[in-house]
C-alpha atoms as a PDB file:
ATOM      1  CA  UNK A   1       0.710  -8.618  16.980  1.00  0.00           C
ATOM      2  CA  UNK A   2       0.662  -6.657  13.786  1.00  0.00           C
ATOM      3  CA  UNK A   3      -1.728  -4.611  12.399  1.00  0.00           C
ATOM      4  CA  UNK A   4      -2.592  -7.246   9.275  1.00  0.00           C
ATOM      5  CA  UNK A   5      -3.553  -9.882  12.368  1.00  0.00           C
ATOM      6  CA  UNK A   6      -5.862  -7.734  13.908  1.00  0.00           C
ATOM      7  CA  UNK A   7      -7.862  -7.309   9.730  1.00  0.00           C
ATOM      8  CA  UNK A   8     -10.453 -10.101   8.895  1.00  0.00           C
ATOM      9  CA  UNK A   9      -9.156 -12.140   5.542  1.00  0.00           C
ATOM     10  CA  UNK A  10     -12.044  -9.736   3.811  1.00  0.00           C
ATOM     11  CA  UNK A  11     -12.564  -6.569   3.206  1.00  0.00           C
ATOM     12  CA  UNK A  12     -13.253  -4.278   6.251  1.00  0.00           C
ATOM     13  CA  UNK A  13     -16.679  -2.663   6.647  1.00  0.00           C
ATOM     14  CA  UNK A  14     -17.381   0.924   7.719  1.00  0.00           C
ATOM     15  CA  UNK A  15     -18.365  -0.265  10.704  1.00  0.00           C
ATOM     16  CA  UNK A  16     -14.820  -2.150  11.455  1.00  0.00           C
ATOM     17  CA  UNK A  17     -13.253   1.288  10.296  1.00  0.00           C
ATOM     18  CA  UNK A  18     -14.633   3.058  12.130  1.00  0.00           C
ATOM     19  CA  UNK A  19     -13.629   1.078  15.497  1.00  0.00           C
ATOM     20  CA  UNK A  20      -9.879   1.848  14.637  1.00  0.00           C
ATOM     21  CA  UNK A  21     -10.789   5.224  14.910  1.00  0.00           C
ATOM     22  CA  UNK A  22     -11.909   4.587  18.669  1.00  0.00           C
ATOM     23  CA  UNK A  23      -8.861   2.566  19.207  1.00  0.00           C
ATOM     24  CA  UNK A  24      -6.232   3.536  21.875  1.00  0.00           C
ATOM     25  CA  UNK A  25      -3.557   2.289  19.491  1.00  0.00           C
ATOM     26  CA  UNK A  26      -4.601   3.800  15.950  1.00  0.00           C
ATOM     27  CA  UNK A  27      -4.717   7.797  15.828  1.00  0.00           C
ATOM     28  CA  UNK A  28      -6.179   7.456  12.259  1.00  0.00           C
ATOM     29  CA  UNK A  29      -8.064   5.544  10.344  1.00  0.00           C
ATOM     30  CA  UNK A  30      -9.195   6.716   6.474  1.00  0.00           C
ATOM     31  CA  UNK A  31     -10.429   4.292   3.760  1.00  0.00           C
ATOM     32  CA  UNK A  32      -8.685   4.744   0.300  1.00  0.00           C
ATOM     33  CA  UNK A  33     -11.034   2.097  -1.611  1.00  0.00           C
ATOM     34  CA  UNK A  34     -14.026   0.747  -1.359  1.00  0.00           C
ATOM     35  CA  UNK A  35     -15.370  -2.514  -2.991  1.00  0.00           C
ATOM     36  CA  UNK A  36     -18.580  -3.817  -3.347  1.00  0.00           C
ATOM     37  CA  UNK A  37     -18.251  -5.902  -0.423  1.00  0.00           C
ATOM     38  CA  UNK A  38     -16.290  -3.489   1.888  1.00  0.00           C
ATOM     39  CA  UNK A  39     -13.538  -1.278   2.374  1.00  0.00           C
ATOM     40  CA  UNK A  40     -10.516  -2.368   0.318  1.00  0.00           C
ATOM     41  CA  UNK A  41      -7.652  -0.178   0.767  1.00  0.00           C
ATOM     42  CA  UNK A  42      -6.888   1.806   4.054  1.00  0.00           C
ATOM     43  CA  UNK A  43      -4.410   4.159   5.591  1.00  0.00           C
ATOM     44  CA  UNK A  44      -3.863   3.830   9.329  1.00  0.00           C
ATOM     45  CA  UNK A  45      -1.681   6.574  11.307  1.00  0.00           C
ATOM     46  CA  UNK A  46      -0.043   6.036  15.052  1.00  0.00           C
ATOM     47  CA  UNK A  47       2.086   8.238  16.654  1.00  0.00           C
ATOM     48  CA  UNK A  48       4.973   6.771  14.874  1.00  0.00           C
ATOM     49  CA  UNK A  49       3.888   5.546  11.478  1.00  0.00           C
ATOM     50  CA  UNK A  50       1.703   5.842   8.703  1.00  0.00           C
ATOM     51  CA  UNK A  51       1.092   2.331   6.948  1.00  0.00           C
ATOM     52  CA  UNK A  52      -0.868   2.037   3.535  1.00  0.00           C
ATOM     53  CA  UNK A  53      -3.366  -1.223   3.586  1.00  0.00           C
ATOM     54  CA  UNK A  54      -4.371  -3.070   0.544  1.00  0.00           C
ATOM     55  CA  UNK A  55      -7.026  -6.251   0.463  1.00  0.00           C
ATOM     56  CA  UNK A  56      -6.221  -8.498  -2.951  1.00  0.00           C
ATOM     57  CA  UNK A  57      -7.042 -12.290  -3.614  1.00  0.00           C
ATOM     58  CA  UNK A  58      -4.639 -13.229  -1.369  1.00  0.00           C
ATOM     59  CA  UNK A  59      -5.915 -10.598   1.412  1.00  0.00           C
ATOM     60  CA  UNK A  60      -4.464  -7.802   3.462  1.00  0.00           C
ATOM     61  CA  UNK A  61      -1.197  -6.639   2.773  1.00  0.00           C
ATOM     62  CA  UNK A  62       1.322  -3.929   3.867  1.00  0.00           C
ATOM     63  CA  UNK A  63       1.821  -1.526   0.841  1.00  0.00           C
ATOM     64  CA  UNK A  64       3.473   1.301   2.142  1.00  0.00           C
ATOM     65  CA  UNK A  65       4.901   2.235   5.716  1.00  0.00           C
ATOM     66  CA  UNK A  66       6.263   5.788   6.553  1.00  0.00           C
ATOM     67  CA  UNK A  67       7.980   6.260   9.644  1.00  0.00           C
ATOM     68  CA  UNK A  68       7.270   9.344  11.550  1.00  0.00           C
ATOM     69  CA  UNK A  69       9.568  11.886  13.473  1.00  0.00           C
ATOM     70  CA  UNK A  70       9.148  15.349  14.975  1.00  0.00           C
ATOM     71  CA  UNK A  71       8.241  16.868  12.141  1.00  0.00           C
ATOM     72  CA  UNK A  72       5.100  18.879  11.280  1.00  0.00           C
ATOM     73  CA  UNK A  73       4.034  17.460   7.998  1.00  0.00           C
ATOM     74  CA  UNK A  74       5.464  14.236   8.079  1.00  0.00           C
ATOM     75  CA  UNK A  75       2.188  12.630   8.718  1.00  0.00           C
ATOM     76  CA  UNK A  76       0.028  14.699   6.020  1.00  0.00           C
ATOM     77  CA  UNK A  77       3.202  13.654   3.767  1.00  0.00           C
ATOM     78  CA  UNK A  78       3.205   9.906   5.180  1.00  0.00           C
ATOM     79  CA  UNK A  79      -0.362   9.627   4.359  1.00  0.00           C
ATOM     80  CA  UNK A  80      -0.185  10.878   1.050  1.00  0.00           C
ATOM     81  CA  UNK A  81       2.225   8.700   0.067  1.00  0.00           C
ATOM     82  CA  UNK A  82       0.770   5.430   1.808  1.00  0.00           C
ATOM     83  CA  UNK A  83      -2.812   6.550  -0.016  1.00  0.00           C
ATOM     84  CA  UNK A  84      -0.965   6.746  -3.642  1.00  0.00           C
ATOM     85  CA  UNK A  85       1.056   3.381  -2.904  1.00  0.00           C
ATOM     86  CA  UNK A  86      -2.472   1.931  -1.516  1.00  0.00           C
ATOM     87  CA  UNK A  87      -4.500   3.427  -5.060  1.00  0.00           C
ATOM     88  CA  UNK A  88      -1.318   1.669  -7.068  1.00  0.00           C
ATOM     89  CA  UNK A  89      -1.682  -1.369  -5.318  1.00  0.00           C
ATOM     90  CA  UNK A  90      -5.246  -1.801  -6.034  1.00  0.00           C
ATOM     91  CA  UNK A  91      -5.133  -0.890  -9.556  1.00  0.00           C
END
């Protein structure tokens, strides 16, 4: 299952955002954007990755994934970049 099954075709609430934070599988979870009906953009971090959500008309997409390694910064970096590709996205 990927992570754009397990989003409702809507914006998120905080609510919803806040349950990927309790998650076993999601380290992170930080909205980027937030509409008048929800949470429109997000960045959520694993382990691994760091991907960089957008909600549009057509609903959720996948704007930015960074792959993670060993080191340090790589996920302060990683979401960084997925926040700027998610603020692009939704401009």
């Amino acid at each position: 299952m990927s992570v754009l099954d397990s989003l409702p075709d809507r914006p998120i609430t905080d609510a919803e955002l806040a349950s990927f934070n309790r998650s076993d599988a999601i380290e992170i979870a930080v909205e980027v954007d937030e509409f008048d009906d929800g949470v429109g953009g997000v960045i959520i971090a694993t382990e691994d990755w760091v991907k960089g959500l957008a909600h549009e008309d057509a609903g959720w997409r996948v704007v930015a994934t960074v792959s993670l390694g060993d080191g340090e910064n790589e996920r302060y970096e990683g979401m960084r970049a997925c926040e700027s590709a998610v603020r692009e996205a939704l401009d």
